[in-house]
PDB file of N, CA and C in Angstrom:
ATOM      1  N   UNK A   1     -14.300 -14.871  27.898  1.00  0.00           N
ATOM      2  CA  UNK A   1     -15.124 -13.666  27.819  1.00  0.00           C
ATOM      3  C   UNK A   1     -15.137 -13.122  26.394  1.00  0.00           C
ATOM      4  N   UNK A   2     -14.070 -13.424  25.755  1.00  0.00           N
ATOM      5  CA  UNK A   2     -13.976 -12.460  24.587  1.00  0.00           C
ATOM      6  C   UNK A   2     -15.007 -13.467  23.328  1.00  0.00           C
ATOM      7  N   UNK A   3     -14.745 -14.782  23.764  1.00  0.00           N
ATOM      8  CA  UNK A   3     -15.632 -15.398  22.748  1.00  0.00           C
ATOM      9  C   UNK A   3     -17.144 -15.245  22.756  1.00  0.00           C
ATOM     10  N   UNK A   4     -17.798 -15.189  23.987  1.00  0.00           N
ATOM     11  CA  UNK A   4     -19.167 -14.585  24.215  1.00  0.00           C
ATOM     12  C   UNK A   4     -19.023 -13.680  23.529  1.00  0.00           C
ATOM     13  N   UNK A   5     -18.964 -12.393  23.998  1.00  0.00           N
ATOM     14  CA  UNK A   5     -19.219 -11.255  23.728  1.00  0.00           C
ATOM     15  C   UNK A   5     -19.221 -11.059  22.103  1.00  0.00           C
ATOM     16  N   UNK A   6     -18.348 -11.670  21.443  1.00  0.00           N
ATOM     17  CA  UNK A   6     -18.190 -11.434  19.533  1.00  0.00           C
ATOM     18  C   UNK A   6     -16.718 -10.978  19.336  1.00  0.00           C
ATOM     19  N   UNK A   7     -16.133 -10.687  20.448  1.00  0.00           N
ATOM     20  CA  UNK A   7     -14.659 -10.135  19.744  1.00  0.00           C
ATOM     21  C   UNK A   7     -14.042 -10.659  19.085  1.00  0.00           C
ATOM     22  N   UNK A   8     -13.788 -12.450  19.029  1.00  0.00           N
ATOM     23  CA  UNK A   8     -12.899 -12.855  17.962  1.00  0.00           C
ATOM     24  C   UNK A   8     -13.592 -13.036  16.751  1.00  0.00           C
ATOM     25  N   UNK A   9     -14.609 -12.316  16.532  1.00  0.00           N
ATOM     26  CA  UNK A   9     -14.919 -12.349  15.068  1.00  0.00           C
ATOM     27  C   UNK A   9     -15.111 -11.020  14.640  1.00  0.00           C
ATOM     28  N   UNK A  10     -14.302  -9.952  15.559  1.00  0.00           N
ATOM     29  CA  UNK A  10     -14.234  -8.915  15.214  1.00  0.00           C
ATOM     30  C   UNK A  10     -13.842  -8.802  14.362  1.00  0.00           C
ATOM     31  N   UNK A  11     -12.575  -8.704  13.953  1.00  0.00           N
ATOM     32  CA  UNK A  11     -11.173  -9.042  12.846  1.00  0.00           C
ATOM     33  C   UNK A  11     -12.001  -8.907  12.036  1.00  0.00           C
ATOM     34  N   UNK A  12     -12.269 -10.309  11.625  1.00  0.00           N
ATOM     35  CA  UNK A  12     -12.289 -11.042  10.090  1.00  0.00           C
ATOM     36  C   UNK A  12     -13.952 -10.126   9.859  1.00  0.00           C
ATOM     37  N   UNK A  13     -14.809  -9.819  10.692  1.00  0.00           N
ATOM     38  CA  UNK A  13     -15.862  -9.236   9.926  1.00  0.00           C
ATOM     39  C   UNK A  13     -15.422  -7.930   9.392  1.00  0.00           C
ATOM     40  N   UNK A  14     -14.807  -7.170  10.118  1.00  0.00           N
ATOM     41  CA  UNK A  14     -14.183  -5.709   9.791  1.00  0.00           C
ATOM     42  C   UNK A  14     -13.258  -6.203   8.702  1.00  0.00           C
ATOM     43  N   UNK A  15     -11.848  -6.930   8.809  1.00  0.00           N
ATOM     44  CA  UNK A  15     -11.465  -7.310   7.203  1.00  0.00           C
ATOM     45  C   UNK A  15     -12.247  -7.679   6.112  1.00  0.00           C
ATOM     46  N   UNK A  16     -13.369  -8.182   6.366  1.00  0.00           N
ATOM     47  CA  UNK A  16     -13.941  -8.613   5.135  1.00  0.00           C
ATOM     48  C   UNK A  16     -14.918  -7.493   4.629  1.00  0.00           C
ATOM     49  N   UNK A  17     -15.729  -6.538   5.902  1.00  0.00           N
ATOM     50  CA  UNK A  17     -16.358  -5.341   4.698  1.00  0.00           C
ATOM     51  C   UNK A  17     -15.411  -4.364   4.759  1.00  0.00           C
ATOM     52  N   UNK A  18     -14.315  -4.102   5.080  1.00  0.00           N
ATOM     53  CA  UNK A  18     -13.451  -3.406   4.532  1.00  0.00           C
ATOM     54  C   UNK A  18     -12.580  -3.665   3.299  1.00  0.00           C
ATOM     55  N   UNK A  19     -12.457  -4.643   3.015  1.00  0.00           N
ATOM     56  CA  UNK A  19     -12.073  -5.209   1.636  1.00  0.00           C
ATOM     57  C   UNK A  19     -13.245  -4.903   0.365  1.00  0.00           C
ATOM     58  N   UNK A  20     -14.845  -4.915   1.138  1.00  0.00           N
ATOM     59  CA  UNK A  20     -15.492  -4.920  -0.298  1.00  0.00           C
ATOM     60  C   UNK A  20     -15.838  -3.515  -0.243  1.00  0.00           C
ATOM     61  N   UNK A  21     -15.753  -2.367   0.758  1.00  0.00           N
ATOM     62  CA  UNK A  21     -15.363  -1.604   0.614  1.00  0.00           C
ATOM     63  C   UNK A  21     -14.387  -0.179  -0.009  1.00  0.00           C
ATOM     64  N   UNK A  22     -13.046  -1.329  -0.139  1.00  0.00           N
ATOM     65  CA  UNK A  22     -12.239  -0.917  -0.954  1.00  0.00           C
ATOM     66  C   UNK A  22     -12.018  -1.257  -2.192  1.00  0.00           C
ATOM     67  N   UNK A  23     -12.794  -2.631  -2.502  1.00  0.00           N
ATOM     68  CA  UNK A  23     -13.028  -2.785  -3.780  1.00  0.00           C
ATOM     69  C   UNK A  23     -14.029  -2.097  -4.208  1.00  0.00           C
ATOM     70  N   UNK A  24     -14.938  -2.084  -4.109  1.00  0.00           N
ATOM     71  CA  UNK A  24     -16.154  -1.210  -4.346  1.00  0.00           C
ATOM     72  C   UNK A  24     -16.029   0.704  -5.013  1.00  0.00           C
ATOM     73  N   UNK A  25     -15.098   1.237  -3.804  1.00  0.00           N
ATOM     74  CA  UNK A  25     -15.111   2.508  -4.085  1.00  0.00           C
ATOM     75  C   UNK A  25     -13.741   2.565  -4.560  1.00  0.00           C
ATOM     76  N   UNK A  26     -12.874   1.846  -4.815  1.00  0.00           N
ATOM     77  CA  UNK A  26     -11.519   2.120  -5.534  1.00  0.00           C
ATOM     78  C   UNK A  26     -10.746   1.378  -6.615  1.00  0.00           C
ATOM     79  N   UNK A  27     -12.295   0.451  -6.961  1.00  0.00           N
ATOM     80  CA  UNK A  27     -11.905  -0.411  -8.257  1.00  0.00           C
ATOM     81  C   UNK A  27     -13.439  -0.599  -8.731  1.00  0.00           C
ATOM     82  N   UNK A  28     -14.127  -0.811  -8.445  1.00  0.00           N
ATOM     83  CA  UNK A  28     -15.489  -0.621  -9.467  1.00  0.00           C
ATOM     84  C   UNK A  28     -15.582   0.614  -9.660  1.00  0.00           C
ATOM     85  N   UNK A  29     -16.244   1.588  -8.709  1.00  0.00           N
ATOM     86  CA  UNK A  29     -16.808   2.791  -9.041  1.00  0.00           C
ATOM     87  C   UNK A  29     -15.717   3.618  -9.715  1.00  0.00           C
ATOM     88  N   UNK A  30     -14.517   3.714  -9.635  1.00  0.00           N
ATOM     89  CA  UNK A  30     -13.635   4.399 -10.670  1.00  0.00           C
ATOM     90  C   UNK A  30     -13.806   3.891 -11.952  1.00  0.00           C
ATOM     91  N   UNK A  31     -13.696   2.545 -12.159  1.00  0.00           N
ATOM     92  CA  UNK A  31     -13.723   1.872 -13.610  1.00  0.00           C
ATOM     93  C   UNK A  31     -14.786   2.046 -14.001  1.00  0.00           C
ATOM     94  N   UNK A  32     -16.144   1.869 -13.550  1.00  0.00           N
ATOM     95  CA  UNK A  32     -17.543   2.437 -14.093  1.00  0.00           C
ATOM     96  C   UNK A  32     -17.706   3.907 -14.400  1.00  0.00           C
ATOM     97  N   UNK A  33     -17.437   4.776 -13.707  1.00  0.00           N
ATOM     98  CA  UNK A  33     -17.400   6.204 -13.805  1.00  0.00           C
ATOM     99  C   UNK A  33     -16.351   6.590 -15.253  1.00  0.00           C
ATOM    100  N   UNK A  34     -15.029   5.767 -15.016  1.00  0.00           N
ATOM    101  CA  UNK A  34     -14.341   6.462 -16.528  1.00  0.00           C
ATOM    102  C   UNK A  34     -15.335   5.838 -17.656  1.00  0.00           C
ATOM    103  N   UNK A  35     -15.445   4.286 -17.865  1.00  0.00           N
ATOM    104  CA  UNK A  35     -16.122   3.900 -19.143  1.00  0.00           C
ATOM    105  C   UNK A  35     -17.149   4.502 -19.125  1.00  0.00           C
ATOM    106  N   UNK A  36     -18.015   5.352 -18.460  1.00  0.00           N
ATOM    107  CA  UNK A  36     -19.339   6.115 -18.800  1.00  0.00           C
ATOM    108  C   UNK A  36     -19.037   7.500 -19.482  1.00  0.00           C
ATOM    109  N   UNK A  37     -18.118   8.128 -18.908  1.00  0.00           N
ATOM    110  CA  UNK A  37     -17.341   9.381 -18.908  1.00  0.00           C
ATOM    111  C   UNK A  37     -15.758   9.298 -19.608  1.00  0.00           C
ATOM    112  N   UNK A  38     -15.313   8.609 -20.682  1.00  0.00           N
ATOM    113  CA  UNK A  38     -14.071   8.382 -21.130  1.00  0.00           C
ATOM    114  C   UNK A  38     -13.429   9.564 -21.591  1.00  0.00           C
ATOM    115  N   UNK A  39     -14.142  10.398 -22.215  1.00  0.00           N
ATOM    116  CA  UNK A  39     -13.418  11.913 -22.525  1.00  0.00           C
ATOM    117  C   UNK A  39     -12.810  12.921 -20.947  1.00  0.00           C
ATOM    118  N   UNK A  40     -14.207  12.778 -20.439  1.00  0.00           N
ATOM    119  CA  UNK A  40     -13.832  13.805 -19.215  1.00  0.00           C
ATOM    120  C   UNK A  40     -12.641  13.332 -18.533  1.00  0.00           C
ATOM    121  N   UNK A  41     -12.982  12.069 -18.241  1.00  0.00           N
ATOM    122  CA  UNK A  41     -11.492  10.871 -17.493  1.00  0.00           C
ATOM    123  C   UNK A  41     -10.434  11.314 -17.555  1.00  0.00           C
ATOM    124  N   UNK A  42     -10.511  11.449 -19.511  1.00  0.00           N
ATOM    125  CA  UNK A  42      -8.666  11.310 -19.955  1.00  0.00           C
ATOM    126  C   UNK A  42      -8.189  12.819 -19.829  1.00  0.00           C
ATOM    127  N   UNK A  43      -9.240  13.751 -19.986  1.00  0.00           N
ATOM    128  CA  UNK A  43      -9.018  14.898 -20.238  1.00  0.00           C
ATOM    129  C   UNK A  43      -8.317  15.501 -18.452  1.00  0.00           C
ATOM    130  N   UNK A  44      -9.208  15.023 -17.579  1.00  0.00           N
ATOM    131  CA  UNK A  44      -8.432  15.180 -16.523  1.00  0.00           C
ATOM    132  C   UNK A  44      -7.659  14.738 -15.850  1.00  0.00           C
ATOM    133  N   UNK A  45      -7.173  13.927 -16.389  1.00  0.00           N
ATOM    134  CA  UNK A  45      -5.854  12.538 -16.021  1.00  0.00           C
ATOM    135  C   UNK A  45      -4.744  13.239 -16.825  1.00  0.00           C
ATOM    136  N   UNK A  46      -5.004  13.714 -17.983  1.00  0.00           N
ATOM    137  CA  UNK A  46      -3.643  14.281 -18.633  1.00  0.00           C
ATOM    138  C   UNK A  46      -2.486  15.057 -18.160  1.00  0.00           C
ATOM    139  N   UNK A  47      -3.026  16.084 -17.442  1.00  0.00           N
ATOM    140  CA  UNK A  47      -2.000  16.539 -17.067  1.00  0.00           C
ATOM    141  C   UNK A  47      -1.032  15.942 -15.535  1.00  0.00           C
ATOM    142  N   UNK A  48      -1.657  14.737 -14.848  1.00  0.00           N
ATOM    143  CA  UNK A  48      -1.176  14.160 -14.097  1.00  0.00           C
ATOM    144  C   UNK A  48      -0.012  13.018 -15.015  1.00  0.00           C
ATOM    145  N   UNK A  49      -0.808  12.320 -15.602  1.00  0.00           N
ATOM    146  CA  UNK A  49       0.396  11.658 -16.528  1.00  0.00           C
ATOM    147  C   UNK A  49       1.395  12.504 -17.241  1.00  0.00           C
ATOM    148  N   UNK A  50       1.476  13.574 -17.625  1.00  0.00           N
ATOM    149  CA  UNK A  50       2.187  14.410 -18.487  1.00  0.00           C
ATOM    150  C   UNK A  50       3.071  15.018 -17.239  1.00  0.00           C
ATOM    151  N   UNK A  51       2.636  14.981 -16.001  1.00  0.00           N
ATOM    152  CA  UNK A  51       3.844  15.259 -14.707  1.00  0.00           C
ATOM    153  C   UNK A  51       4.955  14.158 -14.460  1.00  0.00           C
ATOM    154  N   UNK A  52       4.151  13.168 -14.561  1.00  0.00           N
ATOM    155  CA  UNK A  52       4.660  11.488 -14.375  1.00  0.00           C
ATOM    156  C   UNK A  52       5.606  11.118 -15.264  1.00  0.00           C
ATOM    157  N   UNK A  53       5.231  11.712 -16.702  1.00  0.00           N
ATOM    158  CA  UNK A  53       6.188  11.284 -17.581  1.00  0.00           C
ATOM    159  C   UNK A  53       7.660  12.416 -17.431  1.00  0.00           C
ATOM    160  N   UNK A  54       7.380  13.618 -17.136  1.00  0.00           N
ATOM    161  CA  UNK A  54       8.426  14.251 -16.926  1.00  0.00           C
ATOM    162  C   UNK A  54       9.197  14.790 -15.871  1.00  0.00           C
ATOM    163  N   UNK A  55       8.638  13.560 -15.105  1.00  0.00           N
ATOM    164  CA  UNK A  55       9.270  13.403 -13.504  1.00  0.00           C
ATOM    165  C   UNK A  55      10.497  12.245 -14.095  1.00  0.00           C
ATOM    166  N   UNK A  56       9.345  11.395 -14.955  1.00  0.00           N
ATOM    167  CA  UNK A  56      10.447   9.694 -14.868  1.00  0.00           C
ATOM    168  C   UNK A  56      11.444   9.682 -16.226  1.00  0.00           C
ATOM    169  N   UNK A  57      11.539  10.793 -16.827  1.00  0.00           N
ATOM    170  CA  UNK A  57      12.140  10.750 -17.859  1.00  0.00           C
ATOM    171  C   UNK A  57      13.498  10.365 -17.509  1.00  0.00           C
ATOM    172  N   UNK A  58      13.854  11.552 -16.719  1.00  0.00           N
ATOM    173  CA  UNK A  58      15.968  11.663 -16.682  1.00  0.00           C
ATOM    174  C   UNK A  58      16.048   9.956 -15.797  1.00  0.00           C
ATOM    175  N   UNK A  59      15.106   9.390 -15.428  1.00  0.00           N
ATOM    176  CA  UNK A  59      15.397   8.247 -14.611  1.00  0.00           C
ATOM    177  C   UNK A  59      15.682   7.076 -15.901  1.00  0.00           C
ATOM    178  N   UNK A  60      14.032   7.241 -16.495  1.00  0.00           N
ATOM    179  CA  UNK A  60      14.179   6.450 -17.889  1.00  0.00           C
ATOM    180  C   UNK A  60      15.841   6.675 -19.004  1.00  0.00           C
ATOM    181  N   UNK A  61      15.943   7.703 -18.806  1.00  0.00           N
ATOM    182  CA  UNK A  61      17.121   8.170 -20.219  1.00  0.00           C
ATOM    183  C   UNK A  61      18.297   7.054 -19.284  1.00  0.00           C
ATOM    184  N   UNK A  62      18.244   7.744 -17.801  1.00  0.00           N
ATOM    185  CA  UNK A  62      19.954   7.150 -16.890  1.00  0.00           C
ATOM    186  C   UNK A  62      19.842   5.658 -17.124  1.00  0.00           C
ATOM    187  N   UNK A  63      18.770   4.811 -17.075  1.00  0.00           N
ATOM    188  CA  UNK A  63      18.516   3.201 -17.075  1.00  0.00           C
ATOM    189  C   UNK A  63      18.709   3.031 -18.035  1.00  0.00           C
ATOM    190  N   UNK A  64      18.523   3.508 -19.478  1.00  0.00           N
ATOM    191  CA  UNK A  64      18.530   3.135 -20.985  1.00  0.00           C
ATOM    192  C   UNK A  64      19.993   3.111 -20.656  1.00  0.00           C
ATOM    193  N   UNK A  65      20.439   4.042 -20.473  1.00  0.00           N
ATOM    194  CA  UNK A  65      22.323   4.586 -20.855  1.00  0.00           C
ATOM    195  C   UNK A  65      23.031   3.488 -19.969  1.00  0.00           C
ATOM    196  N   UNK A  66      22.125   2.824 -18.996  1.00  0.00           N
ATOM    197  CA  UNK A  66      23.532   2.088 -18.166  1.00  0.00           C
ATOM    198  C   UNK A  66      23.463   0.715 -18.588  1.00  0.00           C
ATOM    199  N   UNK A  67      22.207   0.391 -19.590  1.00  0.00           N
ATOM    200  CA  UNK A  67      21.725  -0.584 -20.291  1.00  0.00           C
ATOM    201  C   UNK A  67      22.687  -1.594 -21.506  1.00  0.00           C
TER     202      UNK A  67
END
């Protein structure tokens, strides 16, 4: 029954436009949008990296020191 109907090619059709899906809106259209827009990008990315870096610092300093 399940082969009539289409179910075992449920899966793999749903994995496969969900993959170009997620490539699409979370690796092209980000990478196209910054290289069009490279100022606005960095300008609003900064203060997320500038959290990042002073989240991972005392981690970075403890790994250098046990180095």
């Amino acid at each position: 029954l399940a082969q009539r109907s289409g179910y075992s090619y449920a899966i793999p059709v749903t994995g496969f436009f969900l993959t170009v899906i997620v490539i699409v809106f979370c690796e092209l259209a980000p990478k196209i949008y910054a290289a069009t827009y490279p100022e606005g990008v960095a300008l609003a990315a900064a203060p997320i990296y500038r959290a990042l870096v002073l989240i991972s610092r005392p981690v970075l300093w403890l790994t250098n020191r046990m180095a």
